[in-house]
Protein backbone atom coordinates (compact mmCIF):
# COMPACT_ATOMS: atom_id res chain seq x y z
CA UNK A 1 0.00 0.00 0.00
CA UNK A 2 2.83 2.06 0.58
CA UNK A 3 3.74 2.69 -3.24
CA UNK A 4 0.14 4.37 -3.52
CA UNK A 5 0.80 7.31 -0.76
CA UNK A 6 2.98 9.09 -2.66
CA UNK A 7 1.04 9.42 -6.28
CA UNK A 8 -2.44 9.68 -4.12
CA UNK A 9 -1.03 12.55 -2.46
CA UNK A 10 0.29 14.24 -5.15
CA UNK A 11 -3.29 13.77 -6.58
CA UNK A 12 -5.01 15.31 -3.64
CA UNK A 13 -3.09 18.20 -2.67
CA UNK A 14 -2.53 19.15 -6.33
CA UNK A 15 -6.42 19.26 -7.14
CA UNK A 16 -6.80 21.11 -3.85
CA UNK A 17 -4.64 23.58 -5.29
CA UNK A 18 -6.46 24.31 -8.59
CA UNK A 19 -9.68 23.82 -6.91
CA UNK A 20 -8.46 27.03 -4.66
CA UNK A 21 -7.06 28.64 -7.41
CA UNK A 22 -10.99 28.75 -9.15
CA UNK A 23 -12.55 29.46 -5.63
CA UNK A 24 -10.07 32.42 -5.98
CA UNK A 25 -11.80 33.44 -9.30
CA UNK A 26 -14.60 33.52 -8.30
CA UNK A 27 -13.86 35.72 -5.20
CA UNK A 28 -12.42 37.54 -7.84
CA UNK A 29 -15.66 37.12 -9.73
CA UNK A 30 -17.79 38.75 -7.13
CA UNK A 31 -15.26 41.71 -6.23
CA UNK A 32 -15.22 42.58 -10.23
CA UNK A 33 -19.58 42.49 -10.16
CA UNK A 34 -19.11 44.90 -7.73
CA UNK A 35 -16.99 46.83 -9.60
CA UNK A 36 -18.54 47.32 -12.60
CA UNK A 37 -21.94 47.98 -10.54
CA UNK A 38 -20.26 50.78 -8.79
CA UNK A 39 -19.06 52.38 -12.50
CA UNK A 40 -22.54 51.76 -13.95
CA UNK A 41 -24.18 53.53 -11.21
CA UNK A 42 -21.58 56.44 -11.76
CA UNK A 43 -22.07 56.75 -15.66
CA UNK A 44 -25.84 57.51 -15.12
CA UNK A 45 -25.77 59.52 -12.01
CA UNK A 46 -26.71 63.37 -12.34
CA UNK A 47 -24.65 65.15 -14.23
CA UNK A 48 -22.52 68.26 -12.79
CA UNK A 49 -20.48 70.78 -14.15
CA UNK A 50 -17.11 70.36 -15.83
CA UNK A 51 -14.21 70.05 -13.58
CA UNK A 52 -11.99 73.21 -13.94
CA UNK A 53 -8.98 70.36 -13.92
CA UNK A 54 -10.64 66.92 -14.74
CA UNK A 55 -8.22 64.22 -13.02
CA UNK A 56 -8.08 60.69 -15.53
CA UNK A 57 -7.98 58.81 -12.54
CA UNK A 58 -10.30 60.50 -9.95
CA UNK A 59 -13.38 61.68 -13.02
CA UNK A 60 -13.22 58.47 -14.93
CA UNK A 61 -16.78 58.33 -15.98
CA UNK A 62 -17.89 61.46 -14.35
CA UNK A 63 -20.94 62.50 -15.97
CA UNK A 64 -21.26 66.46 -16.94
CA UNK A 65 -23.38 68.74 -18.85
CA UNK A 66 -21.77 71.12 -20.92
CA UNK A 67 -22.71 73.55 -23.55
CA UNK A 68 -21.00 75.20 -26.46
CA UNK A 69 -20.09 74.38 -30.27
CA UNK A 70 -18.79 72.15 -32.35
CA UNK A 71 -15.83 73.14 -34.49
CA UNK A 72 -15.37 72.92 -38.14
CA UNK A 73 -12.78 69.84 -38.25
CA UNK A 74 -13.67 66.60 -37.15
CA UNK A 75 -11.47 63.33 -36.17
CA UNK A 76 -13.35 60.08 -37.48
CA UNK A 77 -12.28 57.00 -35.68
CA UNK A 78 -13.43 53.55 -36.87
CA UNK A 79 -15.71 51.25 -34.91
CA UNK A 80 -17.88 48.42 -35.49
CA UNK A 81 -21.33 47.57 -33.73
CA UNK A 82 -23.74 45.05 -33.67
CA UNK A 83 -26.47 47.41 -34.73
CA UNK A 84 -24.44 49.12 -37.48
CA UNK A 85 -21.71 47.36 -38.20
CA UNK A 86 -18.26 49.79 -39.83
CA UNK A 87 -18.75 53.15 -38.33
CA UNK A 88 -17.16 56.10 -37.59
CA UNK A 89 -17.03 57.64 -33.96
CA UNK A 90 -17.22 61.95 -34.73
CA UNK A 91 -14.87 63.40 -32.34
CA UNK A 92 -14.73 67.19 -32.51
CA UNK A 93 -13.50 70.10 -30.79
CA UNK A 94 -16.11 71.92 -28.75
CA UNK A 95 -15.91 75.41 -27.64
CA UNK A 96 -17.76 76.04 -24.54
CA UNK A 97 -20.35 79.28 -23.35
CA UNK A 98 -16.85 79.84 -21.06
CA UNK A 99 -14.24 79.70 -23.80
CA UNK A 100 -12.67 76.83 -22.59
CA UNK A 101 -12.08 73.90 -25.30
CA UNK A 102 -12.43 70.58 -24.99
CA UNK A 103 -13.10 67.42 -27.06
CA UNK A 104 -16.61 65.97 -27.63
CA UNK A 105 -16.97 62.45 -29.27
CA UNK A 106 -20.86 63.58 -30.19
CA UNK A 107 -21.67 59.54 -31.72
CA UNK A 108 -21.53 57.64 -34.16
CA UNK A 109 -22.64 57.70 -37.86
CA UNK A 110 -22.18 54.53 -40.62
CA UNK A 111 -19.18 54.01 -42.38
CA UNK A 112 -20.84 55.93 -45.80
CA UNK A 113 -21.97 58.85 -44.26
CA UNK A 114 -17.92 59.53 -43.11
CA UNK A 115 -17.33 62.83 -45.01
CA UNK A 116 -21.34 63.89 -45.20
CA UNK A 117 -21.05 67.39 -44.21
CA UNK A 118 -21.39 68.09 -40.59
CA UNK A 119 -21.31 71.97 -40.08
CA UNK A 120 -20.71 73.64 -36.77
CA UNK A 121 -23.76 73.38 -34.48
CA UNK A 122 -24.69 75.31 -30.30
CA UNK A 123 -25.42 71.98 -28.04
CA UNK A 124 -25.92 70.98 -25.09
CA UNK A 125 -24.37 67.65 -24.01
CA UNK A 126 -24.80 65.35 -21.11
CA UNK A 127 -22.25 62.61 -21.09
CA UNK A 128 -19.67 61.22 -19.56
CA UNK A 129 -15.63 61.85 -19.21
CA UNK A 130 -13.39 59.54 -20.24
CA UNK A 131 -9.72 58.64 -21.18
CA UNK A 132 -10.15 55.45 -22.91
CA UNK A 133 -7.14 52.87 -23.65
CA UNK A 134 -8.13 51.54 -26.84
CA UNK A 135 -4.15 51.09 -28.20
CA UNK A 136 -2.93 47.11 -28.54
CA UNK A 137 -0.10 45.69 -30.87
CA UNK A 138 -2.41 45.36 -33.54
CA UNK A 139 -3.73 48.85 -34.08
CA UNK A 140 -2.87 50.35 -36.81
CA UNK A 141 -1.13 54.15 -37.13
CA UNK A 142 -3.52 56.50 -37.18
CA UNK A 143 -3.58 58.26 -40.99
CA UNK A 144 -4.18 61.07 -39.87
CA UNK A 145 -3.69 62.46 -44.02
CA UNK A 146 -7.11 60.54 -44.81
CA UNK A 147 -8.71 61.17 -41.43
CA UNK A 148 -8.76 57.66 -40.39
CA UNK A 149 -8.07 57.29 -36.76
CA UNK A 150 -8.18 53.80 -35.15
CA UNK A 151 -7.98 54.93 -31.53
CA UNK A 152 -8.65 58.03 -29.27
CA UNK A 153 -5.73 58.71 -27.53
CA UNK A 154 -7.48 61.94 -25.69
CA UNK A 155 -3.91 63.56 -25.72
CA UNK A 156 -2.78 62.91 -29.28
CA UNK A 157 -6.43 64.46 -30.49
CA UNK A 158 -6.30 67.17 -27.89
CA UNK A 159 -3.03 68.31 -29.86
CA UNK A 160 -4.57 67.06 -33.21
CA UNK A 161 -7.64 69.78 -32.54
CA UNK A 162 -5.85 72.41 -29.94
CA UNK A 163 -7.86 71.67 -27.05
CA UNK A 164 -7.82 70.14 -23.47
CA UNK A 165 -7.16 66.88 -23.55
CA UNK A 166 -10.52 66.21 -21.67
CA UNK A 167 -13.00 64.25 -23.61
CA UNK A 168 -16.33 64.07 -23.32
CA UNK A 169 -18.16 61.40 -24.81
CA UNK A 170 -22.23 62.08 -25.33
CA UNK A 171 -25.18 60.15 -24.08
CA UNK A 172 -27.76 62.91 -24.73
CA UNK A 173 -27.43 66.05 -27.05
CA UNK A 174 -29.89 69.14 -26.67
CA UNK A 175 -30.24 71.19 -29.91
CA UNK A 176 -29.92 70.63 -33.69
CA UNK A 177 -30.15 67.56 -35.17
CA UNK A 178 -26.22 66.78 -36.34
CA UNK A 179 -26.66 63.64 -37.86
CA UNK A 180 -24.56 61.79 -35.16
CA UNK A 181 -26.25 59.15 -33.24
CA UNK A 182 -24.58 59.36 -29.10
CA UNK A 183 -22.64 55.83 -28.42
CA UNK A 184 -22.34 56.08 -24.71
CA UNK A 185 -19.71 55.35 -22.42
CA UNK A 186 -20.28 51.81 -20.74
CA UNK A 187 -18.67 49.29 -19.10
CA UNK A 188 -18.69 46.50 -22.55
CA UNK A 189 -14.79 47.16 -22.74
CA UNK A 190 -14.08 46.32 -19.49
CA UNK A 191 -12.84 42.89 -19.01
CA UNK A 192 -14.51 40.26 -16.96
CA UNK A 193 -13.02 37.23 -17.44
CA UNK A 194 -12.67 35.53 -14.26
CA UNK A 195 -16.19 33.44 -14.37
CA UNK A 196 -13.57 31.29 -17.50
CA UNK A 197 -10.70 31.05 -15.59
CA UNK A 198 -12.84 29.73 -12.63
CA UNK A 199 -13.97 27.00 -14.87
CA UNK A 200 -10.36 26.94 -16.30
CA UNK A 201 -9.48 25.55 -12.81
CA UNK A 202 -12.25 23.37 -11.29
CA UNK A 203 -11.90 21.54 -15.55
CA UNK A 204 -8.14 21.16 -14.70
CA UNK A 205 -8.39 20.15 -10.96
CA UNK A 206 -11.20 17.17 -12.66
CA UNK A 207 -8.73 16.10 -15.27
CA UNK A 208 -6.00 16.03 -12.44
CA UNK A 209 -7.87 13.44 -10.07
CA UNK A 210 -9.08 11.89 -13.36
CA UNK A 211 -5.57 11.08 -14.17
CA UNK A 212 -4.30 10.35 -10.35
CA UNK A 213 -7.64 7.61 -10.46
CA UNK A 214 -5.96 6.41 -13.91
CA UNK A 215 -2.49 6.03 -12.23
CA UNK A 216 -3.71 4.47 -9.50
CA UNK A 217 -5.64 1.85 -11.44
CA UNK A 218 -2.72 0.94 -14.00
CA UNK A 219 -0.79 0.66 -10.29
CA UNK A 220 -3.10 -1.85 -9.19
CA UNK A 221 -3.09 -4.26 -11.73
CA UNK A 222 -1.42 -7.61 -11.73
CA UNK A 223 1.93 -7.46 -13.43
CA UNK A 224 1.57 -10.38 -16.08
């Protein structure tokens, strides 16, 4: 019996391990939930005014109403959605009542309706701020020459336009109709992957004492 200890050990404490390991996802699980409640709550609380210095870290999210007009230039970055499939996110510098400038991303429009003329217009935006991360290896350069822009990088734009680099993306605008359609901020990008890896581990820890209960077995037969 002595020749089984040893492999029925290993079995045991190693599928104790990657059974804590997806007990720890899912800890991790619940603490993430909570996270992404908390944002959600914050991207449709009241709105307030702008933040004379808007902090990336502290006014993530914030959601503000501000008022003034879009600028004559435009930065068109390319998206895809379920609903529309290619499109073009409109970001544009806005002027506000207080002179300040800052950049809006007013929406969306599709991928045809790219260079449809968009001409200045007075509105009043409630959205949200944000400083989005949206670079990987495998975005492209921005061609900035054909206005193509595969990213916002809020302080590449803000120098692109001459503004703040503050961004405020829409989820309602107040005035003319500028043929933009608001994509909100929301908390799609954000990644919640821990529910897989949990799964990950409590498959693996299985397979483990699957295999231990196959060693064991070829252990116990006869030799011939």
């Amino acid at each position: 019996m002595r020749r089984y200890i040893f492999p029925l050990l290993v079995g045991l404490f190693g599928a104790a391990a990657l059974i804590a390991l997806g007990v720890w996802q899912l800890q991790r699980l619940d603490w993430k939930r909570g996270i992404l409640a908390e944002i959600e709550g914050r991207i449709v609380a009241d709105p307030v005014a702008l933040p004379s210095h808007p902090d990336p870290a502290a006014d993530r999210y914030l959601p503000v109403e501000v008022t003034g007009e879009t600028g004559p230039r435009e930065l068109d970055v390319l998206v895809s959605t379920h609903d529309v499939g290619a499109a073009f996110r409109i970001v544009t510098a806005f002027t506000l009542d207080d002179g300040r400038r800052i950049l809006l991303d007013e929406g969306i429009v599709p991928a045809e309706a790219k260079d449809a003329p968009r001409p200045p217009a007075h509105l009043t935006v409630i959205g949200n701020l944000h400083w989005p991360d949206e670079h990987d290896s495998f975005t492209p350069d921005n061609d900035t020459a054909a206005n193509y822009w595969y990213a916002r990088d809020v302080d590449t734009m803000a120098a692109e336009l001459g503004t703040e680099p503050v961004l405020v993306v829409a989820r309602q605008i107040i005035g003319p109709d500028v043929g933009v359609t608001p994509l909100p901020v929301d908390t799609a990008g954000i990644p919640n992957n821990h529910l897989g890896y949990a799964i990950q581990w409590f498959g693996m820890a299985a397979v483990w004492l699957g295999m231990t209960a196959l060693l064991l077995r070829r252990m116990a037969r006869p030799n011939p």
